[in-house]
PDB file of N, CA and C in Angstrom:
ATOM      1  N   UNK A   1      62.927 201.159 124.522  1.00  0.00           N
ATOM      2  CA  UNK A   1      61.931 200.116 124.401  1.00  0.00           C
ATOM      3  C   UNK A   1      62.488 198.766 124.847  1.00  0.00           C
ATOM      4  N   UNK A   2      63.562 198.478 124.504  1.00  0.00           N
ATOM      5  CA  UNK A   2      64.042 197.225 124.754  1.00  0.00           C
ATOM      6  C   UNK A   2      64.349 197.184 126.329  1.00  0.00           C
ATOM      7  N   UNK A   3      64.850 198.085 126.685  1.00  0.00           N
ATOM      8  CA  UNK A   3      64.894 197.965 128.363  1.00  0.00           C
ATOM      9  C   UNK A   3      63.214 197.544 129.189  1.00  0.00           C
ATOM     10  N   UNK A   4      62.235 198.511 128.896  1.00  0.00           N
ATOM     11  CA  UNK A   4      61.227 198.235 129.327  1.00  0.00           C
ATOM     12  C   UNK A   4      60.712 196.603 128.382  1.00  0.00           C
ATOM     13  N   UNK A   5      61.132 196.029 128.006  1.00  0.00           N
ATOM     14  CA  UNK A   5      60.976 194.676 127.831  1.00  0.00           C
ATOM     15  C   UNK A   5      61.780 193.678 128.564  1.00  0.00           C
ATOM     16  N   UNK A   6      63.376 193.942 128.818  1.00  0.00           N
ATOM     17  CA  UNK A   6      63.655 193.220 129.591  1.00  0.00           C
ATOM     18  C   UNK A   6      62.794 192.927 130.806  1.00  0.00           C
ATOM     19  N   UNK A   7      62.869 194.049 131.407  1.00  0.00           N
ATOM     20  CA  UNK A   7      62.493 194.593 133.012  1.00  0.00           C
ATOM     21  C   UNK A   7      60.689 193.940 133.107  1.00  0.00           C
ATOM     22  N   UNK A   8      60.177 193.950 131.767  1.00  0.00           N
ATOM     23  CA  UNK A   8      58.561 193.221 131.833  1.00  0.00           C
ATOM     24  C   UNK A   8      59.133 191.651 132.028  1.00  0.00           C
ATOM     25  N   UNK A   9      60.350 191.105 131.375  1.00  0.00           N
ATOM     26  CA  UNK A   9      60.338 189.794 131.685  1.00  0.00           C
ATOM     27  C   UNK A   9      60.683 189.295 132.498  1.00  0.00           C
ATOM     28  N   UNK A  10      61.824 189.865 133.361  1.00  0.00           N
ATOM     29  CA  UNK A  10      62.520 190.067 135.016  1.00  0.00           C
ATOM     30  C   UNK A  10      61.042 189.984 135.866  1.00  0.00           C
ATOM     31  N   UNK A  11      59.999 190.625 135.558  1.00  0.00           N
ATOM     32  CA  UNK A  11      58.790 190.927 136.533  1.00  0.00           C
ATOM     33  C   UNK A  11      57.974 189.088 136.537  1.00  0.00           C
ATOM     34  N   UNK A  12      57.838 189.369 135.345  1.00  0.00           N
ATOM     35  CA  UNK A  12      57.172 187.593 134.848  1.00  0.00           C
ATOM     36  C   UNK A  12      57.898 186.851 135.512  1.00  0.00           C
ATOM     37  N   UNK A  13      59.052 186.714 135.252  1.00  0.00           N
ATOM     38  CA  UNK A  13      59.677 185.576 135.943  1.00  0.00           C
ATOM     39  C   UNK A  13      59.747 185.304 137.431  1.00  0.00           C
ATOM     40  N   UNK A  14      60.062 186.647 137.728  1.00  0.00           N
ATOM     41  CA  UNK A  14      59.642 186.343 139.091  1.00  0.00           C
ATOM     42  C   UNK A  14      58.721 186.579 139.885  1.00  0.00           C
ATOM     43  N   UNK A  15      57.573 187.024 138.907  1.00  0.00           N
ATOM     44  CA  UNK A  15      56.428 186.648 139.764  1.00  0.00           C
ATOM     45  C   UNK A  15      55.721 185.563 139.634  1.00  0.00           C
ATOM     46  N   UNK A  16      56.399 184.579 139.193  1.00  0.00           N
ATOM     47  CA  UNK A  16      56.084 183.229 138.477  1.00  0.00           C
ATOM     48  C   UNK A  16      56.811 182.370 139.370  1.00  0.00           C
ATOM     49  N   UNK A  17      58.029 182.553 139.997  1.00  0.00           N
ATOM     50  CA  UNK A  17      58.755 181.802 140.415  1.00  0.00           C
ATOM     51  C   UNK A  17      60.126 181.425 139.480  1.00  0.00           C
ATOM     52  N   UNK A  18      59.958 181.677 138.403  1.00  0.00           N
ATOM     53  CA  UNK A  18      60.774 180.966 137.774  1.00  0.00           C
ATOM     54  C   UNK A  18      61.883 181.380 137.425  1.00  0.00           C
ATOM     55  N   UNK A  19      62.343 181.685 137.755  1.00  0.00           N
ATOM     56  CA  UNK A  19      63.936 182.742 138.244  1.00  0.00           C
ATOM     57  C   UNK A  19      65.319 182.269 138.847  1.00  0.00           C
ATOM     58  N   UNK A  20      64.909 180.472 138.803  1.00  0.00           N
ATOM     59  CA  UNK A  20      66.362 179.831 138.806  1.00  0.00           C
ATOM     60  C   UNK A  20      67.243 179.966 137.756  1.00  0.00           C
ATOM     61  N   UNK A  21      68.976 180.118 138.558  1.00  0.00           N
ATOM     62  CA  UNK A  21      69.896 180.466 137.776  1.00  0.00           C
ATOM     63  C   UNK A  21      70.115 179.490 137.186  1.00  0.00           C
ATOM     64  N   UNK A  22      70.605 178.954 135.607  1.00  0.00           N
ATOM     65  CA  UNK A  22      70.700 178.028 134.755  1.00  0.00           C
ATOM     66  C   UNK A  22      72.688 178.040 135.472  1.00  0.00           C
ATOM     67  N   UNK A  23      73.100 177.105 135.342  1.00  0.00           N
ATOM     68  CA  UNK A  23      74.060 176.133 135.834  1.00  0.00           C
ATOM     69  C   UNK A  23      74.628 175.445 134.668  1.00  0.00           C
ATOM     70  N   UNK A  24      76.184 176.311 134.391  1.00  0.00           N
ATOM     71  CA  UNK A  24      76.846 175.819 133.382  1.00  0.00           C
ATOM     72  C   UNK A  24      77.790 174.240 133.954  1.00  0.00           C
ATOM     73  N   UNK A  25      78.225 174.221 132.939  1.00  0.00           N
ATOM     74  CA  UNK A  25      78.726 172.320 133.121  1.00  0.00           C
ATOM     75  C   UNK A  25      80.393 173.135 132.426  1.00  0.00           C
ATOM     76  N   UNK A  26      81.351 172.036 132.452  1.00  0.00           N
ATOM     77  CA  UNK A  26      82.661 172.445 131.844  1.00  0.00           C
ATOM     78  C   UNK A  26      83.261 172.976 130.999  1.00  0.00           C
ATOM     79  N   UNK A  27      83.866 173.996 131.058  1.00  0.00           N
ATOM     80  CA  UNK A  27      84.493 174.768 130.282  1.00  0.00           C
ATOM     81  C   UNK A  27      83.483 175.918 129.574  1.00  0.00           C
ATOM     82  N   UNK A  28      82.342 176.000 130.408  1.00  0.00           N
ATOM     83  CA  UNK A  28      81.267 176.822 129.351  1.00  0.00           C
ATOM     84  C   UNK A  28      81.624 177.926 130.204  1.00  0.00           C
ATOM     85  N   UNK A  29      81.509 179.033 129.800  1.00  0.00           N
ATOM     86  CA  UNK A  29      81.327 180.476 129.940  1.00  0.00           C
ATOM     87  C   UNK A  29      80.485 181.098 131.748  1.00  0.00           C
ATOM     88  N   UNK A  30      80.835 181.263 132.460  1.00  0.00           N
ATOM     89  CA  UNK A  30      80.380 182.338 133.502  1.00  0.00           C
ATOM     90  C   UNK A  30      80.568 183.397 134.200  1.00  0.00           C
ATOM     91  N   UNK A  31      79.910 183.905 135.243  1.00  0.00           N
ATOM     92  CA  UNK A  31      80.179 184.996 135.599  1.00  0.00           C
ATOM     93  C   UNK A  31      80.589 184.925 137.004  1.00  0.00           C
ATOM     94  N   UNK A  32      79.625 184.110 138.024  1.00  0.00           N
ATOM     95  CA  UNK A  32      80.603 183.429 139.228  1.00  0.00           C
ATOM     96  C   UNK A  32      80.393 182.114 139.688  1.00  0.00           C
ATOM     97  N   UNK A  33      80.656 181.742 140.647  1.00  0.00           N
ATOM     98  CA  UNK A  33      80.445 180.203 141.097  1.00  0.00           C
ATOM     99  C   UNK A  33      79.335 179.954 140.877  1.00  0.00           C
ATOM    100  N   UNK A  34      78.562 180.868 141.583  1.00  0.00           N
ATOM    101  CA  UNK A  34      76.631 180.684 141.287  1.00  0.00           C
ATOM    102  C   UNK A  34      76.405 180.002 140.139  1.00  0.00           C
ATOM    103  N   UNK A  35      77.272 180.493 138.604  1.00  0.00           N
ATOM    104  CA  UNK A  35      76.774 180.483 137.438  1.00  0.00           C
ATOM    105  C   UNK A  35      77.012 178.808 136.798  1.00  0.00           C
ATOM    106  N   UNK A  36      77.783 178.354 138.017  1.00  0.00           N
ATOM    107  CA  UNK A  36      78.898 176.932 137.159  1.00  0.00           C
ATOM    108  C   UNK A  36      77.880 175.289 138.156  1.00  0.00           C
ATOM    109  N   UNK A  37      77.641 174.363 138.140  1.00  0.00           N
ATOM    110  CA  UNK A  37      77.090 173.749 138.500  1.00  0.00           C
ATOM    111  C   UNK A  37      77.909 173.589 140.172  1.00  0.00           C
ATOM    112  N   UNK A  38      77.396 172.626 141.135  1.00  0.00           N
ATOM    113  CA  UNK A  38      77.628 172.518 142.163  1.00  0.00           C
ATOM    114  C   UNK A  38      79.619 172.407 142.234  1.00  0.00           C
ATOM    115  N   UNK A  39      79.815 171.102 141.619  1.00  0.00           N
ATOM    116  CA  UNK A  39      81.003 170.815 141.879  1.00  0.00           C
ATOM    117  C   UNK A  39      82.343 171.730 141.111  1.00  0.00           C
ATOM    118  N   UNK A  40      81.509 172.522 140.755  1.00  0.00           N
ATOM    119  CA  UNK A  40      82.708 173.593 139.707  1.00  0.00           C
ATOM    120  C   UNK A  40      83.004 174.323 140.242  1.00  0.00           C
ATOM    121  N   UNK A  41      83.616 175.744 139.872  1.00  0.00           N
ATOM    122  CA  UNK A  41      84.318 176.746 140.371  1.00  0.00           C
ATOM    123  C   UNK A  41      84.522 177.858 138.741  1.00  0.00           C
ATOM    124  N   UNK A  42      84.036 179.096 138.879  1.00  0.00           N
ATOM    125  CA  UNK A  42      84.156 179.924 137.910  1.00  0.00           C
ATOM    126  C   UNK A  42      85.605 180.629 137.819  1.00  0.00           C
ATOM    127  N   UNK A  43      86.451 180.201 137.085  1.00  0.00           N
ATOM    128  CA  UNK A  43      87.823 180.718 136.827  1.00  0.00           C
ATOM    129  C   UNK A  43      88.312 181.111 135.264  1.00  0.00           C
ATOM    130  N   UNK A  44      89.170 182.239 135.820  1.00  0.00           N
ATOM    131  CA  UNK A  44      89.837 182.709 134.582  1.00  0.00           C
ATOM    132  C   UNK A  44      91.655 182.230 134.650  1.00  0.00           C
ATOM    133  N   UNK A  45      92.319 181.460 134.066  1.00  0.00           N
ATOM    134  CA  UNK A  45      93.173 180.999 134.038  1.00  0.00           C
ATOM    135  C   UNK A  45      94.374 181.834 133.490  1.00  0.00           C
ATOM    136  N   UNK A  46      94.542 182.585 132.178  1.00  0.00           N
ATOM    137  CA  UNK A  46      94.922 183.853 131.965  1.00  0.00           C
ATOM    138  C   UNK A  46      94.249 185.017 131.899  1.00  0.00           C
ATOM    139  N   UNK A  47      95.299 186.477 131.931  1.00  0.00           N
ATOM    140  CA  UNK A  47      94.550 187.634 131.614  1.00  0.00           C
ATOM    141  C   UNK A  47      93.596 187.675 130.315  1.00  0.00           C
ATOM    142  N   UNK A  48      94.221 186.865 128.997  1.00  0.00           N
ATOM    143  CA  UNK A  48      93.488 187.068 127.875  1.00  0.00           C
ATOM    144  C   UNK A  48      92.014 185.818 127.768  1.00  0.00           C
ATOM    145  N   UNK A  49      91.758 185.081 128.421  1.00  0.00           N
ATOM    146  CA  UNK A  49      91.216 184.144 128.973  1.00  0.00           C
ATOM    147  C   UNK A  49      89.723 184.490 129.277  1.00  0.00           C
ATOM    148  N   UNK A  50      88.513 184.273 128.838  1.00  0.00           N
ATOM    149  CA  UNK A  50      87.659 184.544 129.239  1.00  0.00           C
ATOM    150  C   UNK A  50      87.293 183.375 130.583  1.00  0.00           C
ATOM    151  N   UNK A  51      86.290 183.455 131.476  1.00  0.00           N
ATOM    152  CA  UNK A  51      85.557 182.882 132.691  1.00  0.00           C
ATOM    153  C   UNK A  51      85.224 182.245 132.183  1.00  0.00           C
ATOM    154  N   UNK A  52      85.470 180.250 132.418  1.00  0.00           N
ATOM    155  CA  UNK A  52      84.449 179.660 132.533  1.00  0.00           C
ATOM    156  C   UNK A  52      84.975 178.491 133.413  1.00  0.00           C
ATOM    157  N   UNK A  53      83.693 177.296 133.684  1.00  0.00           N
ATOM    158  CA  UNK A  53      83.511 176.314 134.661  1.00  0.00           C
ATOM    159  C   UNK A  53      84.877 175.699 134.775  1.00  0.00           C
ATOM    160  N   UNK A  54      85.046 175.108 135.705  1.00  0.00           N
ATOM    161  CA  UNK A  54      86.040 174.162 135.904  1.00  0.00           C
ATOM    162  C   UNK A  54      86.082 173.571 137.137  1.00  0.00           C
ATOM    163  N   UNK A  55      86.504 172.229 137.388  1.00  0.00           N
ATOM    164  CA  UNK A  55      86.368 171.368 138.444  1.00  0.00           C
ATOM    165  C   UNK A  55      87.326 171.574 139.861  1.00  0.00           C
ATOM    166  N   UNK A  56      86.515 171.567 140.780  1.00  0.00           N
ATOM    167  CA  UNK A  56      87.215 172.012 141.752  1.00  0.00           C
ATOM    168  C   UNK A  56      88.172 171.281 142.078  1.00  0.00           C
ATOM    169  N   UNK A  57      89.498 171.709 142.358  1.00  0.00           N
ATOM    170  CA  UNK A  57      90.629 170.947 142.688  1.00  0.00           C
ATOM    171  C   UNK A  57      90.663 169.963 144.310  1.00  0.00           C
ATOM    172  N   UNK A  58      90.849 168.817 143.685  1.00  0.00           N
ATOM    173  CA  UNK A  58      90.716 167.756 145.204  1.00  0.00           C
ATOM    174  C   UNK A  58      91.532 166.817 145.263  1.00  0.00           C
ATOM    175  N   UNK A  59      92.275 167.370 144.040  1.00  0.00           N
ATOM    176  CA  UNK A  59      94.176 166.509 144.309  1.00  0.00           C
ATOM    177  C   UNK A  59      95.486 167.061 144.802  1.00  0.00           C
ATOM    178  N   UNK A  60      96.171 166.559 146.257  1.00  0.00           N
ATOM    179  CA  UNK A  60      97.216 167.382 146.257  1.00  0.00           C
ATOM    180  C   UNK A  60      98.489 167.408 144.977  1.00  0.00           C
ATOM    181  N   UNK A  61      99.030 168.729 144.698  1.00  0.00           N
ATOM    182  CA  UNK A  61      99.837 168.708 143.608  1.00  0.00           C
ATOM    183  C   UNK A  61      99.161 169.882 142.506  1.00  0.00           C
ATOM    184  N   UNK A  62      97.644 169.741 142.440  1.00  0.00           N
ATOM    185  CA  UNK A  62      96.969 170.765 141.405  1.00  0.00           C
ATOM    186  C   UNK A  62      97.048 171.745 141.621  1.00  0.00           C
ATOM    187  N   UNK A  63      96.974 173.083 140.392  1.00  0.00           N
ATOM    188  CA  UNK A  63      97.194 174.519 140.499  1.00  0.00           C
ATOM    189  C   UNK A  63      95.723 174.771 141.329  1.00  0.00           C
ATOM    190  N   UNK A  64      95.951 176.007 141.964  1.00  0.00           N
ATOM    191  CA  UNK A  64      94.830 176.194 142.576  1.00  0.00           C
ATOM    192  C   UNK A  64      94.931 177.988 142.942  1.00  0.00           C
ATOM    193  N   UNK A  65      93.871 178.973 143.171  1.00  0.00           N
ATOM    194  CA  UNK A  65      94.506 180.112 143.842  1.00  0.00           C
ATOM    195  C   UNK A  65      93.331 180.538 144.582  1.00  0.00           C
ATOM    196  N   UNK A  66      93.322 181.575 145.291  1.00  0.00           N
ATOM    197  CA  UNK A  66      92.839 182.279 146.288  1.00  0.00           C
ATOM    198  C   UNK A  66      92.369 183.359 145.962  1.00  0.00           C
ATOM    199  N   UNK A  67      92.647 184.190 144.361  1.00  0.00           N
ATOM    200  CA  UNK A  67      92.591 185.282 144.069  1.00  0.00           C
ATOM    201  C   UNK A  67      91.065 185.575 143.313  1.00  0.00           C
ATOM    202  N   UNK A  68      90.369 186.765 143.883  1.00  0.00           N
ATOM    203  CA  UNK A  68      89.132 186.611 142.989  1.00  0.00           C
ATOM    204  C   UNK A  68      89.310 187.955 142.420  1.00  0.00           C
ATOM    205  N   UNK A  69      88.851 187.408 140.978  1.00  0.00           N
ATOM    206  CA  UNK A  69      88.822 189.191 140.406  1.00  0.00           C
ATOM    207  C   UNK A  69      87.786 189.223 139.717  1.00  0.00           C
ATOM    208  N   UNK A  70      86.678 190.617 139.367  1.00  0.00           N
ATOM    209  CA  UNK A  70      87.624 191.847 139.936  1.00  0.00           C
ATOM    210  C   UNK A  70      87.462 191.773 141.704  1.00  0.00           C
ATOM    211  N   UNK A  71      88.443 192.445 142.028  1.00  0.00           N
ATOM    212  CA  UNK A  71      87.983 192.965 143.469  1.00  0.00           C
ATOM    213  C   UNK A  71      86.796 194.142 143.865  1.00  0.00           C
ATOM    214  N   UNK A  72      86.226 193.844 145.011  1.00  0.00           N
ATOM    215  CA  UNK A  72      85.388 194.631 145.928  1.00  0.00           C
ATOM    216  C   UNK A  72      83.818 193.998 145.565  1.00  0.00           C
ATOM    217  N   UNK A  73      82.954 194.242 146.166  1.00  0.00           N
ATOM    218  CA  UNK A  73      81.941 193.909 146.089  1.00  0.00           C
ATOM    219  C   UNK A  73      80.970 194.033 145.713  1.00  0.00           C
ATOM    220  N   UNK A  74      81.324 195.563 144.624  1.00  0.00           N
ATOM    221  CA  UNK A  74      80.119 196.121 143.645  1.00  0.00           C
ATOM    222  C   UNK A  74      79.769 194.718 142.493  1.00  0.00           C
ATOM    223  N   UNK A  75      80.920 194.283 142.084  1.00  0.00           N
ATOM    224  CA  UNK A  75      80.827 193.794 140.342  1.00  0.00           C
ATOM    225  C   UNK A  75      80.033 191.962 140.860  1.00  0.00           C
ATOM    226  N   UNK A  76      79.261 191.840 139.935  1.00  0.00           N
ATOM    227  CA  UNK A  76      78.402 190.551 140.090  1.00  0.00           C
ATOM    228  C   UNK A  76      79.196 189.347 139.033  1.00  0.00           C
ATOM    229  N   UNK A  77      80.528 189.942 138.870  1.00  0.00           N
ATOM    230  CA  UNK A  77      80.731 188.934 138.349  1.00  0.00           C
ATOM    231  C   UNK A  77      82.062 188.817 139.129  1.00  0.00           C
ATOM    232  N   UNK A  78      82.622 187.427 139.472  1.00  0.00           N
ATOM    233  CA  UNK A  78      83.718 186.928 140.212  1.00  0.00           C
ATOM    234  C   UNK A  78      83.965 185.661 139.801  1.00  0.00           C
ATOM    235  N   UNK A  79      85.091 185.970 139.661  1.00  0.00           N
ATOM    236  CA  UNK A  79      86.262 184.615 138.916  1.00  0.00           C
ATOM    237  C   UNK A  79      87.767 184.046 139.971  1.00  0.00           C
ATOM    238  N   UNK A  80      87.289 182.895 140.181  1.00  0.00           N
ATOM    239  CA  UNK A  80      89.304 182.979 140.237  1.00  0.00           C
ATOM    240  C   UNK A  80      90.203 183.110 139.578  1.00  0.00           C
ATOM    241  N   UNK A  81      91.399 183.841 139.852  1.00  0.00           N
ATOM    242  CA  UNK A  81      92.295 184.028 138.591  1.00  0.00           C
ATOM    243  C   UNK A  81      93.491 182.829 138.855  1.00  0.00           C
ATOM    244  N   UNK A  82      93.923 181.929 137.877  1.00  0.00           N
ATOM    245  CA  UNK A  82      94.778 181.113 137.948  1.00  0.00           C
ATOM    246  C   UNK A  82      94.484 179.537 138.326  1.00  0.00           C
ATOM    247  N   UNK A  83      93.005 179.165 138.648  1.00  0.00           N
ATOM    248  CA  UNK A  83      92.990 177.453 138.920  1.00  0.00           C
ATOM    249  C   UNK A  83      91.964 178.097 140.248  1.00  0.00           C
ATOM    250  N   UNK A  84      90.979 176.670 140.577  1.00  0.00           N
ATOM    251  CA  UNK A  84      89.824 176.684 141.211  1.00  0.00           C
ATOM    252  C   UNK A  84      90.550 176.628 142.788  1.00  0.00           C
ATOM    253  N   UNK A  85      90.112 176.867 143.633  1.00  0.00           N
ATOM    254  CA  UNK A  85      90.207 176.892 145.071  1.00  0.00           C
ATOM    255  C   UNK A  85      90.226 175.376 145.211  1.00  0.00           C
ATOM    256  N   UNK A  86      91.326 175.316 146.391  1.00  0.00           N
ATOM    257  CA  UNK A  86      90.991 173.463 146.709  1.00  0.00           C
ATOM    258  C   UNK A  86      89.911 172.872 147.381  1.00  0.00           C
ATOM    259  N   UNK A  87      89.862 171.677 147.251  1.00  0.00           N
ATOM    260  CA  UNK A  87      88.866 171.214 148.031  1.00  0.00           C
ATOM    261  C   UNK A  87      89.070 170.852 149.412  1.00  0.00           C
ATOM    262  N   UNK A  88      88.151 169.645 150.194  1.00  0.00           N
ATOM    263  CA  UNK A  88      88.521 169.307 151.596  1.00  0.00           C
ATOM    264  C   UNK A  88      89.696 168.889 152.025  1.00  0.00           C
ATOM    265  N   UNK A  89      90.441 169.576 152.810  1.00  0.00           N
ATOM    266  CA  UNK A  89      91.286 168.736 153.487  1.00  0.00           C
ATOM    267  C   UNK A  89      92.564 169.276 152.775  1.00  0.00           C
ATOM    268  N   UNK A  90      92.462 170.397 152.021  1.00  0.00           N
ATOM    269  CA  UNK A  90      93.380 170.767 151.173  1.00  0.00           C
ATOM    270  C   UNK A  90      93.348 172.294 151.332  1.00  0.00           C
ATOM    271  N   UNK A  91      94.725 172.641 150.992  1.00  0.00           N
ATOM    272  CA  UNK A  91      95.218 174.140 151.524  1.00  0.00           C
ATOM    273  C   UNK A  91      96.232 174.741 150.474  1.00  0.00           C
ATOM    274  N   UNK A  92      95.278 175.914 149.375  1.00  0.00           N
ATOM    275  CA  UNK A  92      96.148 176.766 148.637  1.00  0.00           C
ATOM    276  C   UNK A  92      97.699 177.379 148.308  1.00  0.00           C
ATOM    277  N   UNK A  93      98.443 176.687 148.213  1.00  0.00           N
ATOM    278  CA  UNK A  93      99.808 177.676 149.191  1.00  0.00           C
ATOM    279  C   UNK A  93      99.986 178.554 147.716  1.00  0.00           C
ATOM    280  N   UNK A  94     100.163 179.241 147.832  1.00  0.00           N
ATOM    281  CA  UNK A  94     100.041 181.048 147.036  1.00  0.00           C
ATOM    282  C   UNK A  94     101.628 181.257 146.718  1.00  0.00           C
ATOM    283  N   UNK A  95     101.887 181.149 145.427  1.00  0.00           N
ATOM    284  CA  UNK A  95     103.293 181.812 144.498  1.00  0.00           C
ATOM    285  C   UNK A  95     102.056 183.168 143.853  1.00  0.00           C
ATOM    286  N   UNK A  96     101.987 184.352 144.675  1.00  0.00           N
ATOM    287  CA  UNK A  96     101.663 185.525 144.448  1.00  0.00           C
ATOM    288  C   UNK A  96     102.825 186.114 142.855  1.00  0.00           C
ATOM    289  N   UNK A  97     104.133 185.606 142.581  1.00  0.00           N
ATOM    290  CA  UNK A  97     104.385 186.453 141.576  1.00  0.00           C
ATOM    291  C   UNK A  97     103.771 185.358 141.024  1.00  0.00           C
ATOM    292  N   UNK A  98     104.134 183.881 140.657  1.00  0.00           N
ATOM    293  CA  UNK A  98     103.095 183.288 139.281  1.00  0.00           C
ATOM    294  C   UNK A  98     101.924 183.553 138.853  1.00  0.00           C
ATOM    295  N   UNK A  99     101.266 183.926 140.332  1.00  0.00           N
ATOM    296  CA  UNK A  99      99.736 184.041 140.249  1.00  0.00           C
ATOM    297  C   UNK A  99      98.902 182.931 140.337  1.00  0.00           C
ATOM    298  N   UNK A 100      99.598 182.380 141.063  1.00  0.00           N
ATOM    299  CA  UNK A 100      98.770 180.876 141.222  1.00  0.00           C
ATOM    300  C   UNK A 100      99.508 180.430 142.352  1.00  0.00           C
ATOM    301  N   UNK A 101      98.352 179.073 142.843  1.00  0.00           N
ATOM    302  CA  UNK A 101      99.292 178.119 144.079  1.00  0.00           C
ATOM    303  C   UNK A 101      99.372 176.739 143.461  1.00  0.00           C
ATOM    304  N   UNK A 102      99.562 176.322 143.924  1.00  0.00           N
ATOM    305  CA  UNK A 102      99.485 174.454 144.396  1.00  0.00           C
ATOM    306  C   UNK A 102      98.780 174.066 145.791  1.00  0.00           C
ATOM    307  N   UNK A 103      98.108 172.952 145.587  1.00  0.00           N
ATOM    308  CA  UNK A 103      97.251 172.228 146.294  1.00  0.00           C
ATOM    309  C   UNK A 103      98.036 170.986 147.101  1.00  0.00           C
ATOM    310  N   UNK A 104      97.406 171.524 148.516  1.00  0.00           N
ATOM    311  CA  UNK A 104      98.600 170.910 149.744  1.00  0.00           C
ATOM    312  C   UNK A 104      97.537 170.167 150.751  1.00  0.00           C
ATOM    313  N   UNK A 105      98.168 168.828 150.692  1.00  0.00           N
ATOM    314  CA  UNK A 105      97.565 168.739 152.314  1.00  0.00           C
ATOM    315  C   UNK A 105      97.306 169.931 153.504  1.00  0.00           C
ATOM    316  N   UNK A 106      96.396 169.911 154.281  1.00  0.00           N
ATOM    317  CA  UNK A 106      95.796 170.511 155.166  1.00  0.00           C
ATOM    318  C   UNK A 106      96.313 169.786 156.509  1.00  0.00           C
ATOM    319  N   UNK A 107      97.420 170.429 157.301  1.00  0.00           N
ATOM    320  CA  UNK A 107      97.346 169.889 158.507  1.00  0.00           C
ATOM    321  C   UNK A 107      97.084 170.657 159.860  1.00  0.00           C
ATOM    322  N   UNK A 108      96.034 170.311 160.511  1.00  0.00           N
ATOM    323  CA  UNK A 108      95.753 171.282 161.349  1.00  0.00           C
ATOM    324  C   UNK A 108      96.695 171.735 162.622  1.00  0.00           C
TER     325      UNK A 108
END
C-alpha cells in the first residue's frame, strides 16, 4: 500500500510540474551535487562520515579531490570522497594514498 502511494504522489507532482529538487545549504545531508545548492559540492570527508553540502574550493592551498563514490553509473547517489573539487583556475593535484589533494594554481 505504501508504495502505491508514493508512486500516486511521484504522478501528482509531476503532472503538476512541481517536481523541483529542494537544494540543501551547508553541512546538511545529500545525495549528489544536484542535491546541494549552486555553489556547493556533495562530499563525504571520511569513510564513517555521512554526505553533506560543502563549499566549493576556490583557494589555492585547500583540500580538494577528484574521487566520486560509489563508482559506476547505476547508484543516484554521488559524493566526493575527501574535500569538494576546485574551482576556476584551479587544479586538484591527487595524494591517492591520503585520499585527498590540494588545490593548485592552473597553468595552462
Amino acid at each position: 500500500m505504501t508504495i502505491i502511494a508514493v508512486t500516486l504522489i511521484v504522478v501528482i507532482l509531476h503532472a503538476t510540474g512541481n517536481h523541483a529538487l529542494t537544494r540543501q545549504d551547508v553541512a546538511e545531508p545529500c545525495d549528489s551535487d544536484e542535491g546541494c545548492l549552486e555553489h556547493l559540492c556533495c562530499t563525504r570527508m571520511t569513510g564513517n562520515e555521512g554526505n553533506t553540502c560543502r563549499v566549493r574550493n576556490g583557494t589555492a592551498g585547500q583540500r580538494c579531490s577528484t574521487i566520486v563514490w560509489p563508482k559506476g553509473r547505476r547508484s543516484k547517489s554521488k559524493a566526493y570522497i575527501g574535500g569538494c573539487p576546485c574551482g576556476k583556475g584551479l587544479k586538484c593535484q591527487m595524494d591517492y594514498a591520503a585520499g585527498y589533494g590540494t588545490c593548485r594554481r592552473f597553468r595552462p
